[in-house]
Protein backbone atom coordinates (compact mmCIF):
# COMPACT_ATOMS: atom_id res chain seq x y z
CA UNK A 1 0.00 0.00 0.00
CA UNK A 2 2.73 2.30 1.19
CA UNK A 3 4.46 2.04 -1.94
CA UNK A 4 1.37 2.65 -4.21
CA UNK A 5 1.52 6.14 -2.34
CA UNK A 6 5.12 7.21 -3.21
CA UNK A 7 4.62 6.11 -6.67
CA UNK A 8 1.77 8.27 -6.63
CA UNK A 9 4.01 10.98 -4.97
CA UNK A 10 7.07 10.55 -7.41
CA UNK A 11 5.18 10.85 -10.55
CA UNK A 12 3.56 14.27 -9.56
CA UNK A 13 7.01 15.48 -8.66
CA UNK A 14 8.42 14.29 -11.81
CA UNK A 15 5.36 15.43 -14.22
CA UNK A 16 4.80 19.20 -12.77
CA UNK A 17 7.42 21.45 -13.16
CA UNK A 18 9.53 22.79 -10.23
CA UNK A 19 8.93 26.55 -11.50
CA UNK A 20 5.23 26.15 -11.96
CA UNK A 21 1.96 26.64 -9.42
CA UNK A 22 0.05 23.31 -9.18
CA UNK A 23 -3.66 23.73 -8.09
CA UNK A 24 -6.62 20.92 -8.86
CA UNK A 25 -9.78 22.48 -10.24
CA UNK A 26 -13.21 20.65 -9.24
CA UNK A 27 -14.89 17.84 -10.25
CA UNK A 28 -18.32 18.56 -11.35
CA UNK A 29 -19.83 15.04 -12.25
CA UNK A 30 -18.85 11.01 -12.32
CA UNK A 31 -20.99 7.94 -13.26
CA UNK A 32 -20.71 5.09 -15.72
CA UNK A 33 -23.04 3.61 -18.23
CA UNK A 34 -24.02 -0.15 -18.98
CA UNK A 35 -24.27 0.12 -23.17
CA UNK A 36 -27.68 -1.05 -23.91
CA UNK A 37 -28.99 -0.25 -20.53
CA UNK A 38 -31.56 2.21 -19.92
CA UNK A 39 -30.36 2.18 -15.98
CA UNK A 40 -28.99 5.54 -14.38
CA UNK A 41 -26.15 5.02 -11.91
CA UNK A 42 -24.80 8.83 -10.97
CA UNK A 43 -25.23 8.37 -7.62
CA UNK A 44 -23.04 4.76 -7.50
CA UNK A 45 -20.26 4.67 -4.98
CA UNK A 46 -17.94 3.64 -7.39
CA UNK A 47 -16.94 4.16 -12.14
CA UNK A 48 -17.41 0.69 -13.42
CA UNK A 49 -15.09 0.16 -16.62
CA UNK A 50 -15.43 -3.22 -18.35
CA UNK A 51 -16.67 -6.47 -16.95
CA UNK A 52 -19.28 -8.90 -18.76
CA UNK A 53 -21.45 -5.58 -19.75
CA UNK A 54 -18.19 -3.45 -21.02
CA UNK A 55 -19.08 -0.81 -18.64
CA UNK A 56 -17.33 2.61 -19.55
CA UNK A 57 -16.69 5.59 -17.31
CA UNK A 58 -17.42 9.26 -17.28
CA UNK A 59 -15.52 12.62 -15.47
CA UNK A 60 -15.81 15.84 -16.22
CA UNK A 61 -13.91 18.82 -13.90
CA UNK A 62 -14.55 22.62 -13.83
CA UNK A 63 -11.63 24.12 -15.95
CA UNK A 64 -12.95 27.88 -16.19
CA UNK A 65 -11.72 29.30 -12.88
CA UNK A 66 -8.09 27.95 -13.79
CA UNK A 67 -5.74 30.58 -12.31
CA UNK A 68 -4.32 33.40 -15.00
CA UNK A 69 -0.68 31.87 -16.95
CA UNK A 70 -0.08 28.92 -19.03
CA UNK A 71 -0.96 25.02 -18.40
CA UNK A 72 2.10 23.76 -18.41
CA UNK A 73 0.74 20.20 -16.82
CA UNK A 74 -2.29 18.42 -16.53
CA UNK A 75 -2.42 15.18 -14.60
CA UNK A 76 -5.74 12.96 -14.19
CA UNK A 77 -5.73 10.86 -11.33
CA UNK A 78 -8.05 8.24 -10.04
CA UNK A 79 -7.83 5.75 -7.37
CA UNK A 80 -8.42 2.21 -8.16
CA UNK A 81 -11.08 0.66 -5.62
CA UNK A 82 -11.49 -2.85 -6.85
CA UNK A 83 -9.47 -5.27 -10.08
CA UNK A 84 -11.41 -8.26 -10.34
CA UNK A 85 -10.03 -8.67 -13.79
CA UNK A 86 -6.68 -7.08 -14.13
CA UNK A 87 -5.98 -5.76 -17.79
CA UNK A 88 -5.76 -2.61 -19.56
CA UNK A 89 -8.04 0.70 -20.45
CA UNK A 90 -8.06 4.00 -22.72
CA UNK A 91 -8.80 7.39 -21.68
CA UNK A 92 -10.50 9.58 -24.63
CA UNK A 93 -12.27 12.93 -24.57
CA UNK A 94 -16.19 12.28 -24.33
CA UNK A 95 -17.33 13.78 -27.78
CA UNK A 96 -20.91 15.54 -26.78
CA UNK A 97 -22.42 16.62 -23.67
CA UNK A 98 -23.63 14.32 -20.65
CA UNK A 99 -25.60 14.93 -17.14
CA UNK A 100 -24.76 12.75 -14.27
CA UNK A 101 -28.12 12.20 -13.00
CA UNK A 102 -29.67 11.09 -16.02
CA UNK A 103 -26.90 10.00 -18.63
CA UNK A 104 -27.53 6.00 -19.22
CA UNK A 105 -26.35 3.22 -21.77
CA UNK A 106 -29.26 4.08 -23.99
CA UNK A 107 -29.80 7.89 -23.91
CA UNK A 108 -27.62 10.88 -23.55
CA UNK A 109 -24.66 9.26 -23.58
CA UNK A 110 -21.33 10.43 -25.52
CA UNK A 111 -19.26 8.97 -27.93
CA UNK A 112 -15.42 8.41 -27.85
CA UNK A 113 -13.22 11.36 -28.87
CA UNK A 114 -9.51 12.28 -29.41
CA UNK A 115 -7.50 9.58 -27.50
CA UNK A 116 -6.20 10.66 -24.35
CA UNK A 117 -4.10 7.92 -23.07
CA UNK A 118 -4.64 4.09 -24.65
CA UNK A 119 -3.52 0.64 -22.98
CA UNK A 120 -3.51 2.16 -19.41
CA UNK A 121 -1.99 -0.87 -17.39
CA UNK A 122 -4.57 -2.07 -13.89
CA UNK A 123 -3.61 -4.70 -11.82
CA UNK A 124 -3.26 -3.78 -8.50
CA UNK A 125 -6.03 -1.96 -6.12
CA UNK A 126 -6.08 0.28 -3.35
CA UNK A 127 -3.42 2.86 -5.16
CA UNK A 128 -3.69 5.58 -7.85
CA UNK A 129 -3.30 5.86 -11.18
CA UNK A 130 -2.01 9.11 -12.96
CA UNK A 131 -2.44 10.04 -16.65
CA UNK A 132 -0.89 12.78 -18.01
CA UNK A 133 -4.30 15.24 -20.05
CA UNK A 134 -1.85 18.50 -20.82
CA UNK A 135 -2.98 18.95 -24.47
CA UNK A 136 -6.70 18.04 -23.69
CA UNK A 137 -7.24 20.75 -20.47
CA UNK A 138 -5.13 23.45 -22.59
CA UNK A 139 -7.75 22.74 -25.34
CA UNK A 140 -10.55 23.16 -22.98
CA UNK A 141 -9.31 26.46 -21.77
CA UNK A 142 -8.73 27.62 -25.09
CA UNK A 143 -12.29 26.24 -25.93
CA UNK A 144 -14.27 25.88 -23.22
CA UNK A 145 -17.24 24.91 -25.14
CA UNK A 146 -15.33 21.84 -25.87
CA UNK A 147 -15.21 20.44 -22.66
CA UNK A 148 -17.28 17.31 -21.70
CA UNK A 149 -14.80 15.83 -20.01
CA UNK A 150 -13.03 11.87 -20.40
CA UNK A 151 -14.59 8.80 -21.25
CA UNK A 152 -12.67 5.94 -19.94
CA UNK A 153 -13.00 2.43 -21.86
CA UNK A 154 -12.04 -1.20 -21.50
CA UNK A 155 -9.71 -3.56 -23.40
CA UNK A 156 -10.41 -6.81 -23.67
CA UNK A 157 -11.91 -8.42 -20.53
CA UNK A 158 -10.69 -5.83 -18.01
CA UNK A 159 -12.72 -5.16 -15.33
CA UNK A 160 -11.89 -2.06 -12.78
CA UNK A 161 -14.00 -0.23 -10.18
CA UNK A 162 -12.30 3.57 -9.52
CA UNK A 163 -13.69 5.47 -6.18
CA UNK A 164 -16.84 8.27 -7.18
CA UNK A 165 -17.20 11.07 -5.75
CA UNK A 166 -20.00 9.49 -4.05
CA UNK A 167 -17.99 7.06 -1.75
CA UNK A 168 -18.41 6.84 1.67
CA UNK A 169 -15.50 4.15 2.42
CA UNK A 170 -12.39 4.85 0.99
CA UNK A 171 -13.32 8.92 -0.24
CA UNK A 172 -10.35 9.03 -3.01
CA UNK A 173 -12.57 10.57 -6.04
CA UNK A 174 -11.16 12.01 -9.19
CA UNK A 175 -8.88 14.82 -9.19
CA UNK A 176 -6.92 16.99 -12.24
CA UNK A 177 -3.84 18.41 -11.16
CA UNK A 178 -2.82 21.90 -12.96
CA UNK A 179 0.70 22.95 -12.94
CA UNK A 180 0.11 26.71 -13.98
CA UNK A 181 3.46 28.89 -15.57
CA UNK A 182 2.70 31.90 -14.35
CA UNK A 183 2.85 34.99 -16.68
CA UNK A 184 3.50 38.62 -16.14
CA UNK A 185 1.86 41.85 -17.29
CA UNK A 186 3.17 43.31 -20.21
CA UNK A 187 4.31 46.55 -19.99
CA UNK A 188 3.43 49.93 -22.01
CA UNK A 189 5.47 50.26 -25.83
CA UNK A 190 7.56 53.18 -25.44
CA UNK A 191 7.60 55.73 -28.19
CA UNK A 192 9.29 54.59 -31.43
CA UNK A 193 12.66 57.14 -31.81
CA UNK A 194 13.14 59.08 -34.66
CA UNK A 195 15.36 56.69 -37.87
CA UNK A 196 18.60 58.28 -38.48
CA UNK A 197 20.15 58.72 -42.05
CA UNK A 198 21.98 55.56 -43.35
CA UNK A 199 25.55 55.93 -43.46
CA UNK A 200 27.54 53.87 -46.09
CA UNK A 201 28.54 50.47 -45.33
CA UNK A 202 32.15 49.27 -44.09
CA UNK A 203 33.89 46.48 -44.81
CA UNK A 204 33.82 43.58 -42.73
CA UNK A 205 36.58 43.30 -40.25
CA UNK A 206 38.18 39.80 -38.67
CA UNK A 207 36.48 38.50 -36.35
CA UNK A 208 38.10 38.75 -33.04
CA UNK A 209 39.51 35.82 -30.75
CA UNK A 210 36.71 34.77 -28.17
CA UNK A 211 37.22 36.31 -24.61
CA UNK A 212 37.50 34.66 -21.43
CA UNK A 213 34.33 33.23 -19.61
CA UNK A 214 33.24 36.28 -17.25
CA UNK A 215 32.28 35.07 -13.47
CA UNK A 216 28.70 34.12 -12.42
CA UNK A 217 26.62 36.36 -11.08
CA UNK A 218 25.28 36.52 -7.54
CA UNK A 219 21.84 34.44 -7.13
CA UNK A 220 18.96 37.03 -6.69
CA UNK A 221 16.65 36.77 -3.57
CA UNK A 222 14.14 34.19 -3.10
CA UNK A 223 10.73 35.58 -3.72
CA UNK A 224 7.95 35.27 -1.00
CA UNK A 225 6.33 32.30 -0.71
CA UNK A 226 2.79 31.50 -2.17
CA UNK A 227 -0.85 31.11 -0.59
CA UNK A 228 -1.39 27.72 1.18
CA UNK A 229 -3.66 25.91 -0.56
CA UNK A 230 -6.58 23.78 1.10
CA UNK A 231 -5.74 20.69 3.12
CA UNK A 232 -6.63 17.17 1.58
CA UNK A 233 -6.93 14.13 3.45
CA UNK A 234 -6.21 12.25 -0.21
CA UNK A 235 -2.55 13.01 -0.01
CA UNK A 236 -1.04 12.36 3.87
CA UNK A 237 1.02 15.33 5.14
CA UNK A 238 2.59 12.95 7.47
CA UNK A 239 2.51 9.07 7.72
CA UNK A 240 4.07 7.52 10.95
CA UNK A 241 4.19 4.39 12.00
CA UNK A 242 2.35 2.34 15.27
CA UNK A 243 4.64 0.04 16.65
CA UNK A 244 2.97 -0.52 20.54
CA UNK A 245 -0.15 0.69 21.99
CA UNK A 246 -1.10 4.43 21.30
CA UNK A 247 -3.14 7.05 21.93
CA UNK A 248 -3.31 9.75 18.90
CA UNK A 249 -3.69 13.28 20.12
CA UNK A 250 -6.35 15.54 19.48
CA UNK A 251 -3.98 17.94 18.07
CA UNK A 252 -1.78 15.07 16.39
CA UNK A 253 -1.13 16.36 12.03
CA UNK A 254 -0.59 12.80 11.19
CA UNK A 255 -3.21 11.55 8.29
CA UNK A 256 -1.84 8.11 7.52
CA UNK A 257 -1.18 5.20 10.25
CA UNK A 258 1.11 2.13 9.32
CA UNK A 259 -0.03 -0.33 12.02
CA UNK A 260 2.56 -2.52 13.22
CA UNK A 261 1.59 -6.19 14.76
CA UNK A 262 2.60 -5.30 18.17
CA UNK A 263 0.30 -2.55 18.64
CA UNK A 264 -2.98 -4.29 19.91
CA UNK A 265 -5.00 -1.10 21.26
CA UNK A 266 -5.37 2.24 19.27
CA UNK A 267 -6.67 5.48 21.23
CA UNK A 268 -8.23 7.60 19.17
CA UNK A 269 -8.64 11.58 19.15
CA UNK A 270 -11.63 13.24 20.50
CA UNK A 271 -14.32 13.94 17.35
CA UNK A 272 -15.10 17.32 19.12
CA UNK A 273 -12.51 19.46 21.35
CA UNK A 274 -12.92 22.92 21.74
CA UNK A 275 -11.81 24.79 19.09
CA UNK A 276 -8.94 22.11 17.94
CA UNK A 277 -8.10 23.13 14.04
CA UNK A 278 -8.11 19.27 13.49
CA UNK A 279 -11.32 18.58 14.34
CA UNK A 280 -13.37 16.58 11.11
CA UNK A 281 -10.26 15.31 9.02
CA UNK A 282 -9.62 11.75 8.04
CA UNK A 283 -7.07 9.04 9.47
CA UNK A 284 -6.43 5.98 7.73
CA UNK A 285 -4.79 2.90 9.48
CA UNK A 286 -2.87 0.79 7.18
CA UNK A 287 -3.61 -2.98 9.46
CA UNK A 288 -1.10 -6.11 7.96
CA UNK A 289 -2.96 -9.86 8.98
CA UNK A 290 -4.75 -11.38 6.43
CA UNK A 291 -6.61 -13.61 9.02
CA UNK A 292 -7.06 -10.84 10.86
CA UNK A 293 -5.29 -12.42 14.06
CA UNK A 294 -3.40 -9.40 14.64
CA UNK A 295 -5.98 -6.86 14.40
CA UNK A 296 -6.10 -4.14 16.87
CA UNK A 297 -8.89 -2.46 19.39
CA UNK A 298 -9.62 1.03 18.53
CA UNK A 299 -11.16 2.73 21.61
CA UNK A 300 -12.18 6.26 22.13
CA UNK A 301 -10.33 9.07 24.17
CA UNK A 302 -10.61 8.84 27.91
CA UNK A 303 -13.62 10.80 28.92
CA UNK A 304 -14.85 11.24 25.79
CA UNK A 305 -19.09 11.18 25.26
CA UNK A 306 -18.32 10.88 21.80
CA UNK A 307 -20.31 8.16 20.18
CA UNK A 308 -18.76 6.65 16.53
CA UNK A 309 -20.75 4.13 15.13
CA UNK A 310 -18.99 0.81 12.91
CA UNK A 311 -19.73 1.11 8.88
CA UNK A 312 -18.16 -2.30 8.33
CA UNK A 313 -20.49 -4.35 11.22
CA UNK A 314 -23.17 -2.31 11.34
CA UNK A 315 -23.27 -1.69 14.97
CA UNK A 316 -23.23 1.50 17.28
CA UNK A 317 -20.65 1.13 19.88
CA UNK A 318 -19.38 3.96 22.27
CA UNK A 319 -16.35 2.05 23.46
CA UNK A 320 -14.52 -0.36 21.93
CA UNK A 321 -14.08 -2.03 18.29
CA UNK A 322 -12.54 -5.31 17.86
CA UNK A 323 -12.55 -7.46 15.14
CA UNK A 324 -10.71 -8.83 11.88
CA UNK A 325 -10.80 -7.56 8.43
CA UNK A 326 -11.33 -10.33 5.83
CA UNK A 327 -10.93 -8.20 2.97
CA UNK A 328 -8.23 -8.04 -0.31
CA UNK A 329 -7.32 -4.84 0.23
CA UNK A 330 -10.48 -2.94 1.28
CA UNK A 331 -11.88 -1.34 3.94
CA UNK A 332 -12.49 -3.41 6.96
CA UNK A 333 -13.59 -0.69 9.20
CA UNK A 334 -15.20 2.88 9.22
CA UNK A 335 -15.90 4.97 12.29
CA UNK A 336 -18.15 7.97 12.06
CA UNK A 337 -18.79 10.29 15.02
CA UNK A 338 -22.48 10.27 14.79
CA UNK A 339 -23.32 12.34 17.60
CA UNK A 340 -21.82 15.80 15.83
CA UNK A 341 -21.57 13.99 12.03
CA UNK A 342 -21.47 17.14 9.73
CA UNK A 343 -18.99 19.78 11.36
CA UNK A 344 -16.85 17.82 13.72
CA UNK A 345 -14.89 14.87 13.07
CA UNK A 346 -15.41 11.53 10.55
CA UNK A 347 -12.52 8.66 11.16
CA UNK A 348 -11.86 5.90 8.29
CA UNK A 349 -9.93 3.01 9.19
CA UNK A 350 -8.25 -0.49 8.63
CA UNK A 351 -7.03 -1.73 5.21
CA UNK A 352 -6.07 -5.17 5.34
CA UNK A 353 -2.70 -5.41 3.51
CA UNK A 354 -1.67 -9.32 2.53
């Protein structure tokens, strides 16, 4: 799992360039459609590609409100929820306009454009996949009329389940990536100086012997730094790893949790405390075990009232949750703080890594 995430983390540093300002513009609407089926499935937790029904996916993202300069990048990434066949797909530009809630396999669907990316490689889930779109979002913001978004399409017998927007377990939907070059303001022409009178021409003289290499010059200032941009719990600012039993602070910046198979009881932070800036964001815990013999208890802060109630078994439990994830690589558990859902604090946990 861990090294899904710095190949994830490598690629973006190696596709957006180091002088450029990277910012990812929203995604507006997801689905898939069954061809031949009249069925709607916008609101599906997960973009089916492939399978017995060669499903094929649709994503479009909000490119008008891109920040003023040049694209100079454009990477599409998804995160792979599910490969129960692995195999390959193609990324095209949908050719004609589609609506999420109503699009199906038999009406208002769009064809297959301008190839994107073709023979995408899936094999593995629970990591992301990044395709580089540069010369389709500089199209779109060229032409913004032309923008329906991508179309994603199966080879062969592929089958692959990306997360939605709509997700409620593992949260990773789609995301574009825009590395803008920023441009500045061109300045006023001066006036244009009066042309003097031609003089005749010389001859040609010898070209001269080539001087020596002057020194380098000193390196200018570094410039202030830019606006912080908004925090996302899809990319950890900090992974650390659980080697005995711990209690995670309220105040504690760490997103991801690498659970090692000592650690048999996890503390976790208050959903609500005071005016804590962390309150609401998302931990993962990364659990090895495939039998789940080593999974741990998570319990809640001492003298908390908080209340979190179990996605995986279905059962409200103020305490204590103990159990084993029997899962390929999927969420096993998923606490939510039910008794302030909303504004203060949602936890998602356990991925059972084999």
């Amino acid at each position: 799992m861990m090294s899904g995430l710095r190949r994830c983390f490598l690629a973006m540093a190696v596709l957006l360039p180091g002088t450029a300002m990277a910012q990812n513009v929203a995604l507006t609407q997801d689905t898939y459609i069954v061809p031949g089926n009249a069925a709607n499935f916008g609101s599906g937790a997960t973009i089916n590609v492939g399978g017995a029904t060669s499903d094929q996916g649709l994503v479009q993202f909000d490119v008008t409100q891109l920040a003023a300069g040049t694209v100079s990048k454009a990477i599409l990434i998804l995160y792979v929820n599910k490969v129960p066949t692995s195999g390959t797909v193609n990324f095209s530009v949908a050719n004609g306009a589609w609506t999420e809630a109503t699009v199906s396999g038999t009406s208002g669907f769009p064809s297959v454009g301008a190839t994107v990316a073709s023979s995408v490689p899936i094999s593995t889930a629970g990591q992301y996949i990044a395709v580089d779109a540069t010369a389709t979002v500089q199209n779109w913001v060229t032409n913004p009329s032309t923008n329906n978004g991508f179309i994603i399409t199966p080879n062969g017998g592929v089958s692959v389940l990306f997360d939605s927007k709509e997700s409620l377990t593992t949260s990773h939907s789609a995301m574009l990536s825009i590395a803008i070059t920023p441009t500045g303001a061109v300045g006023a022409t001066g006036p244009t100086g009066p042309t003097g009178a031609q003089g005749p021409q010389g001859a040609a003289g010898s070209q001269g012997a080539q001087g020596p290499q002057g020194p380098a010059g000193a390196t200018g200032a570094q410039g202030p730094a830019g606006p912080t941009g908004p925090l996302s719990n899809v990319f950890p600012t900090q992974t650390t790893e659980i080697t005995g039993n711990t209690t995670i602070a309220d105040t504690d910046t760490t997103t991801y949790f690498i659970v090692n198979n000592s650690a048999k009881i996890i503390t976790m932070p208050h959903c609500k405390n005071g005016s804590t800036t962390f309150d609401g964001k998302k931990l993962v815990f990364i659990v090895p075990g495939a039998d789940g013999s080593t999974i741990q208890t998570f319990t809640r802060a001492s003298g908390s009232s908080d209340t979190f109630f179990d996605l995986a078994f279905a059962a409200n439990d103020g305490a204590n949750f103990t159990g084993g994830g029997s899962g390929t690589g999927f969420a096993s558990y998923g606490f939510v703080c039910t008794n302030s859902l909303g504004a203060n604090g949602v936890w998602l946990a356990a991925l059972d890594v084999y």
